[in-house]
N, C-alpha and C. Protein backbone atom coordinates (compact mmCIF):
# COMPACT_ATOMS: atom_id res chain seq x y z
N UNK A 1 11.35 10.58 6.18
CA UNK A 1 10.08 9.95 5.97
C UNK A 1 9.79 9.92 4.47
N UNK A 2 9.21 8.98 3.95
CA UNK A 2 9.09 8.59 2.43
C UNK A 2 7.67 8.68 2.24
N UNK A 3 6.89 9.78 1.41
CA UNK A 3 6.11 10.03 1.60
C UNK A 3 5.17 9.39 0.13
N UNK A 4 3.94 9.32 -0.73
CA UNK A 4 3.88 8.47 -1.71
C UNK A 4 2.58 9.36 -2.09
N UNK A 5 2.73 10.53 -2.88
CA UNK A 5 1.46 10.72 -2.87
C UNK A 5 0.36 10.40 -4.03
N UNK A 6 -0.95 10.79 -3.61
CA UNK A 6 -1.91 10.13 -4.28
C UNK A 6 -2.68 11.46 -5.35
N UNK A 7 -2.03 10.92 -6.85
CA UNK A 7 -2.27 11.84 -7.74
C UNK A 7 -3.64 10.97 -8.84
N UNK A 8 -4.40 11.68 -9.35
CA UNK A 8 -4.51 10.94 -10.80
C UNK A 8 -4.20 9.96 -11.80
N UNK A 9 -2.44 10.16 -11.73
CA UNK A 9 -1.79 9.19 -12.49
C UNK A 9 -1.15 7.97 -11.67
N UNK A 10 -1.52 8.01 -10.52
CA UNK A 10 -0.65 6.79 -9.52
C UNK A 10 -2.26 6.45 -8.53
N UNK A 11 -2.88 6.30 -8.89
CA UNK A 11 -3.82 5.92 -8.45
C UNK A 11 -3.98 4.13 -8.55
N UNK A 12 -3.40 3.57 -9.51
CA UNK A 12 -3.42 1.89 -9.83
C UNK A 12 -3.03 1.68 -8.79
N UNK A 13 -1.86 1.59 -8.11
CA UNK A 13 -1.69 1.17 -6.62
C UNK A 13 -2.94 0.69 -5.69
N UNK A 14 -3.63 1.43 -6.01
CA UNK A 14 -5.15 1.05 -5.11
C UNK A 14 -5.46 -0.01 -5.69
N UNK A 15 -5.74 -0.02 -7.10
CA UNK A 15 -6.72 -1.04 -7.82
C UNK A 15 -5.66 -2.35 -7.67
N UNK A 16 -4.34 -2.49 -7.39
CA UNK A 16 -3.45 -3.71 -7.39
C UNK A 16 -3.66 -4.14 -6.05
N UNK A 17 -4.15 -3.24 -5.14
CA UNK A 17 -4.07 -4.27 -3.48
C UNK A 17 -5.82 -4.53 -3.54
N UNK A 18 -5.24 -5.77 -2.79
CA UNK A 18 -6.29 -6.31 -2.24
C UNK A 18 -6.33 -6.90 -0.87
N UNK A 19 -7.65 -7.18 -0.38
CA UNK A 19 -7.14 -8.23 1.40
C UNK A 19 -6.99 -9.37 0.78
N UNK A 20 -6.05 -10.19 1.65
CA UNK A 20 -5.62 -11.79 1.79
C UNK A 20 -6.93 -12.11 2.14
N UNK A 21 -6.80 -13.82 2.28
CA UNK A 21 -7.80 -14.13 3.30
C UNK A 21 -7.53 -14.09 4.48
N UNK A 22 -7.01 -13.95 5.05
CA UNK A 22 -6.27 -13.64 6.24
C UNK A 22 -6.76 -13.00 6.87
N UNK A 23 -6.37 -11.48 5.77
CA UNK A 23 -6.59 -10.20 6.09
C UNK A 23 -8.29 -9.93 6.37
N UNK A 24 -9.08 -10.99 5.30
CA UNK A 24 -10.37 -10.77 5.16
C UNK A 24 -10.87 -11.25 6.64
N UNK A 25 -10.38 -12.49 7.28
CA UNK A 25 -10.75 -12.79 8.13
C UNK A 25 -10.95 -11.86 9.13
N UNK A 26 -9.63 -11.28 9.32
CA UNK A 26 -9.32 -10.28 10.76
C UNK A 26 -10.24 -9.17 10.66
N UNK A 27 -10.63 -8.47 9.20
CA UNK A 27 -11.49 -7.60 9.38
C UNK A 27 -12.94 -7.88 9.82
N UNK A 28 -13.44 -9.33 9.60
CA UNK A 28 -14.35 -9.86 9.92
C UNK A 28 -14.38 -9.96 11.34
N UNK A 29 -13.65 -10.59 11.82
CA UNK A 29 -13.42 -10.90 13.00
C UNK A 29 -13.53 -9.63 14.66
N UNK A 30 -12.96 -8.47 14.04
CA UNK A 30 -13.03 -7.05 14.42
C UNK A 30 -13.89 -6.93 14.53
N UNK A 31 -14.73 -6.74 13.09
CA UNK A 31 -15.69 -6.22 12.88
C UNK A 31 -15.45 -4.54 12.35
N UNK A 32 -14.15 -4.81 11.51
CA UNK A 32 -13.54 -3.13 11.25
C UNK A 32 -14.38 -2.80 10.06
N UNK A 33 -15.02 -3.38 9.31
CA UNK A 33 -15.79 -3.00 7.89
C UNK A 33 -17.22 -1.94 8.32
N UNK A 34 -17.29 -1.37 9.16
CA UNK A 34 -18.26 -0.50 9.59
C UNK A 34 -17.84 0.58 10.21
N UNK A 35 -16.34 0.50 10.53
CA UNK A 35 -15.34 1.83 11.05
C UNK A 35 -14.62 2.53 9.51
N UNK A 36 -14.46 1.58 8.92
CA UNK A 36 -13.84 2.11 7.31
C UNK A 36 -15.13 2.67 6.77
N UNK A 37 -16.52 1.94 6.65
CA UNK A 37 -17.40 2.90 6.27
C UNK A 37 -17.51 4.46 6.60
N UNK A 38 -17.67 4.38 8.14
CA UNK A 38 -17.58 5.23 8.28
C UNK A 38 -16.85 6.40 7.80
N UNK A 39 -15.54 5.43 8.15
CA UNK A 39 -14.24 7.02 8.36
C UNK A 39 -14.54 7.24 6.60
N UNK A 40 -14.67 6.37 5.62
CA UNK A 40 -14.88 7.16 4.24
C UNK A 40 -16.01 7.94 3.82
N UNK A 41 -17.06 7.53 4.11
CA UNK A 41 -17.84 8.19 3.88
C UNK A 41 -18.70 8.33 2.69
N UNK A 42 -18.48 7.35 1.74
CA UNK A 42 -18.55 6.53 0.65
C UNK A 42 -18.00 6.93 -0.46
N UNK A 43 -16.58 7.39 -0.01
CA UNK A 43 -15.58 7.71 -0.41
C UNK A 43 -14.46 6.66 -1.11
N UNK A 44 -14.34 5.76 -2.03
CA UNK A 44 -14.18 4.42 -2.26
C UNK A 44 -12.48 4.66 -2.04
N UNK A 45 -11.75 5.71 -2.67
CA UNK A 45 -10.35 5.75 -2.60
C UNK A 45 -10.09 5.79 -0.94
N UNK A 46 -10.48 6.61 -0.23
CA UNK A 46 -10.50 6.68 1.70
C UNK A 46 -10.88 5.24 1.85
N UNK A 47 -11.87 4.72 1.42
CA UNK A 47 -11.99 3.24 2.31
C UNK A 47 -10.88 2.43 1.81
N UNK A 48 -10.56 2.36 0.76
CA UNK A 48 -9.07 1.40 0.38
C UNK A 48 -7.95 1.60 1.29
N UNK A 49 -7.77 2.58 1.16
CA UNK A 49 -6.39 3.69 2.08
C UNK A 49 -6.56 2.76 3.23
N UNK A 50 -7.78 3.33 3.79
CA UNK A 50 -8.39 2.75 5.93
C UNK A 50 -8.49 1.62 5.79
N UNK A 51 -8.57 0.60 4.61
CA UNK A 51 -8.19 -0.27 5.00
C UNK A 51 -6.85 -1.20 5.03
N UNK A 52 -6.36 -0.74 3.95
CA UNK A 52 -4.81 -0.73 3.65
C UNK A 52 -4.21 -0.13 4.69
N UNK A 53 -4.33 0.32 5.87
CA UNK A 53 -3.83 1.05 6.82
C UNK A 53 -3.41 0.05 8.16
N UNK A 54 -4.90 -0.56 8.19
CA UNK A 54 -4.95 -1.36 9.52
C UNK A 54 -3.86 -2.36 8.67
N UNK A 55 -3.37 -2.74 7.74
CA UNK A 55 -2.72 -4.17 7.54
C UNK A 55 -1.12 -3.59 6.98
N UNK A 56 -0.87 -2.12 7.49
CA UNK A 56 0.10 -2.08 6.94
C UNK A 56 1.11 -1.35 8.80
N UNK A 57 1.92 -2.48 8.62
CA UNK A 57 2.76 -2.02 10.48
C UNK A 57 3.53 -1.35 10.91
N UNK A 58 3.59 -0.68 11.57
CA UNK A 58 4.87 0.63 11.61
C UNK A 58 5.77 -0.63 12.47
N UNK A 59 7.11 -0.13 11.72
CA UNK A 59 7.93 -0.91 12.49
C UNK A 59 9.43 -0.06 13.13
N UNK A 60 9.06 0.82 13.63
CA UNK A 60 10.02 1.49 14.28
C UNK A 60 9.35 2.57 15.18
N UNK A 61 9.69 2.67 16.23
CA UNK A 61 8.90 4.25 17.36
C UNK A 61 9.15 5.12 16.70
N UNK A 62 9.57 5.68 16.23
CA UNK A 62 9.93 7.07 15.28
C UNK A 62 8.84 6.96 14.43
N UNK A 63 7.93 5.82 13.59
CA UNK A 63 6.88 6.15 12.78
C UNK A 63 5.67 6.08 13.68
N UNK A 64 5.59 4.90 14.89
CA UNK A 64 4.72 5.00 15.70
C UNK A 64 4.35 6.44 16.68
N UNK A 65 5.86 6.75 17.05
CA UNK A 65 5.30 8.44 17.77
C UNK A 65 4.82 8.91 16.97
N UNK A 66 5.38 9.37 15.26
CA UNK A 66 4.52 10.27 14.55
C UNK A 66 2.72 9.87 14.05
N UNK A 67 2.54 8.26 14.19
CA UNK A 67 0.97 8.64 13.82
C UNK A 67 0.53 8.86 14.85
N UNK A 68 1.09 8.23 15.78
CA UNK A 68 0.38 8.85 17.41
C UNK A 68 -0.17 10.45 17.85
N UNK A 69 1.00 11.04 16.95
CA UNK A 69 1.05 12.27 17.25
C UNK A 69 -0.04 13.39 16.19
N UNK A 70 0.22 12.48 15.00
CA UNK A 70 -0.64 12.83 13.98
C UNK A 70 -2.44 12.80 14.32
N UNK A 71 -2.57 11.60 15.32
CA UNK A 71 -3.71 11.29 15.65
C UNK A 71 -4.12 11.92 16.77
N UNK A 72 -3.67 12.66 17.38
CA UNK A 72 -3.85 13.25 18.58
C UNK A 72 -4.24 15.02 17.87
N UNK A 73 -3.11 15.24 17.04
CA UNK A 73 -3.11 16.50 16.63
C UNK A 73 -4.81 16.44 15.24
N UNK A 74 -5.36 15.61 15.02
CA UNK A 74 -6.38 15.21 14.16
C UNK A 74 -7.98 14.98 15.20
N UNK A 75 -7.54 14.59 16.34
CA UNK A 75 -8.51 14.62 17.10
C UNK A 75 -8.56 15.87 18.08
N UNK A 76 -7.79 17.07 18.08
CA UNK A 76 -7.12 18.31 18.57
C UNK A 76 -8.04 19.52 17.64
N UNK A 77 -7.67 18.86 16.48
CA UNK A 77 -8.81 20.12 15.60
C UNK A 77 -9.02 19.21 14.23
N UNK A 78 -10.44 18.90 14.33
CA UNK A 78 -10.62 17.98 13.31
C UNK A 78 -11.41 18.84 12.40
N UNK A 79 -11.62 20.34 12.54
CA UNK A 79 -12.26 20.99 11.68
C UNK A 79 -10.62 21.54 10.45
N UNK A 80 -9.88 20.96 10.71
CA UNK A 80 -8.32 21.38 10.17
C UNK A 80 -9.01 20.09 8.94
N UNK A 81 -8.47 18.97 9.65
CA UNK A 81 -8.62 17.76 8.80
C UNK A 81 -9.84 17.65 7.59
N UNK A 82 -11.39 18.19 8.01
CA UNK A 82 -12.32 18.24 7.81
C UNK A 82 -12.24 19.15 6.17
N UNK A 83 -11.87 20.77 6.26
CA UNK A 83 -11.10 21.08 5.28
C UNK A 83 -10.16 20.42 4.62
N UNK A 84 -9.10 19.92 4.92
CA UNK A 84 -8.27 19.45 4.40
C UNK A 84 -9.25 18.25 3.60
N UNK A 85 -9.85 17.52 3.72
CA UNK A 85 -10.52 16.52 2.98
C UNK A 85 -11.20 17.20 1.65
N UNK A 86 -12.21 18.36 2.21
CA UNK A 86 -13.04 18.57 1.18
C UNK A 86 -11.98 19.65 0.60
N UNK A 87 -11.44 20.12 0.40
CA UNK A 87 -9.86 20.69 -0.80
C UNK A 87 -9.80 19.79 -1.88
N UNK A 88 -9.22 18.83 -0.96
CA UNK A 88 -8.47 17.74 -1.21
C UNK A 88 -9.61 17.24 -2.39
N UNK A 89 -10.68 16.60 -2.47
CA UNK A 89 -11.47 15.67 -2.63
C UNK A 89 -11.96 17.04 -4.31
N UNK A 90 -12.39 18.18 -3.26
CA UNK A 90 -12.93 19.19 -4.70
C UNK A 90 -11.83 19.34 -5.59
N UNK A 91 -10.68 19.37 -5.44
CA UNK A 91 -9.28 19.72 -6.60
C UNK A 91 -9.26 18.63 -7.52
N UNK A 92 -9.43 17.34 -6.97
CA UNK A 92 -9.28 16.33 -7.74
C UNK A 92 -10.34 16.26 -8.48
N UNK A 93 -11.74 16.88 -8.05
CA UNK A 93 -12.74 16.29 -8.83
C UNK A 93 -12.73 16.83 -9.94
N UNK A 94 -12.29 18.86 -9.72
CA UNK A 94 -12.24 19.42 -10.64
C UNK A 94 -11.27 19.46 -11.88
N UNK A 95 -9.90 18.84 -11.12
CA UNK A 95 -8.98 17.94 -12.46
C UNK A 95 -9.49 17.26 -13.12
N UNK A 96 -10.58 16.50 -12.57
CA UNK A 96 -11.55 15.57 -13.51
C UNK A 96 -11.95 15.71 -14.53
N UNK A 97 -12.68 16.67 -14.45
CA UNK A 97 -13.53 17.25 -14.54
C UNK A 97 -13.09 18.60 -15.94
N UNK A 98 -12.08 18.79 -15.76
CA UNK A 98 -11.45 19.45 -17.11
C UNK A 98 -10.48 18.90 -17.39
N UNK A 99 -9.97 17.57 -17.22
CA UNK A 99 -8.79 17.23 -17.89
C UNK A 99 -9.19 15.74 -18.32
C-alpha cells in the first residue's frame, strides 16, 4: 500500500486539486456538500481530503476490503479516531506555531 502523507511541506497537493464540473455537479446533485461539512468540522484541509475522497476510486478488492474494514473498525471505536484527530490537528498547529 502506497501511503502519501500530509506534512507542512507537501501540503500544495491540496491547493492544486480542484472539482471538475462534473465533479461539481455530482456533489450538487447528492447533495454531499453538507456531509463534508460536517465530517470537517471547519476544518478546511479535512474538507478537501472528504472531498477528494468521494472522486477518487478504489480499483481493486484488496483496497476496497481495506476501507471497508477501516470504516467499520472507525465506526467500532470512534473515540480512537476522535483522538487521533485532535493529536493530529494540535502537533501541526504547534509546528506552526514555533517554526
Amino acid at each position: 500500500m502506497q501511503v502519501n502523507l500530509i506534512t507542512l511541506e507537501k501540503q500544495q497537493y491540496l491547493d492544486e486539486w480542484s472539482l471538475t464540473t462534473s465533479q461539481n455537479a455530482v456533489m450538487a446533485d447528492l447533495e454531499l456538500q453538507p456531509i463534508v461539512d460536517i465530517m470537517a468540522a471547519d476544518d478546511h484541509v479535512i474538507a478537501k481530503i472528504a472531498t477528494r475522497l468521494f472522486f477518487t476510486p478504489l480499483t481493486t478488492s484488496r483496497a476496497l476490503t481495506w476501507r471497508q474494514a477501516t470504516v467499520k473498525h472507525a465506526l467500532m471505536h470512534p473515540d480512537y479516531y476522535e483522538w487521533l484527530y485532535q493529536f493530529t490537528t494540535t502537533t501541526i498547529e504547534t509546528v506552526r506555531q514555533n517554526f
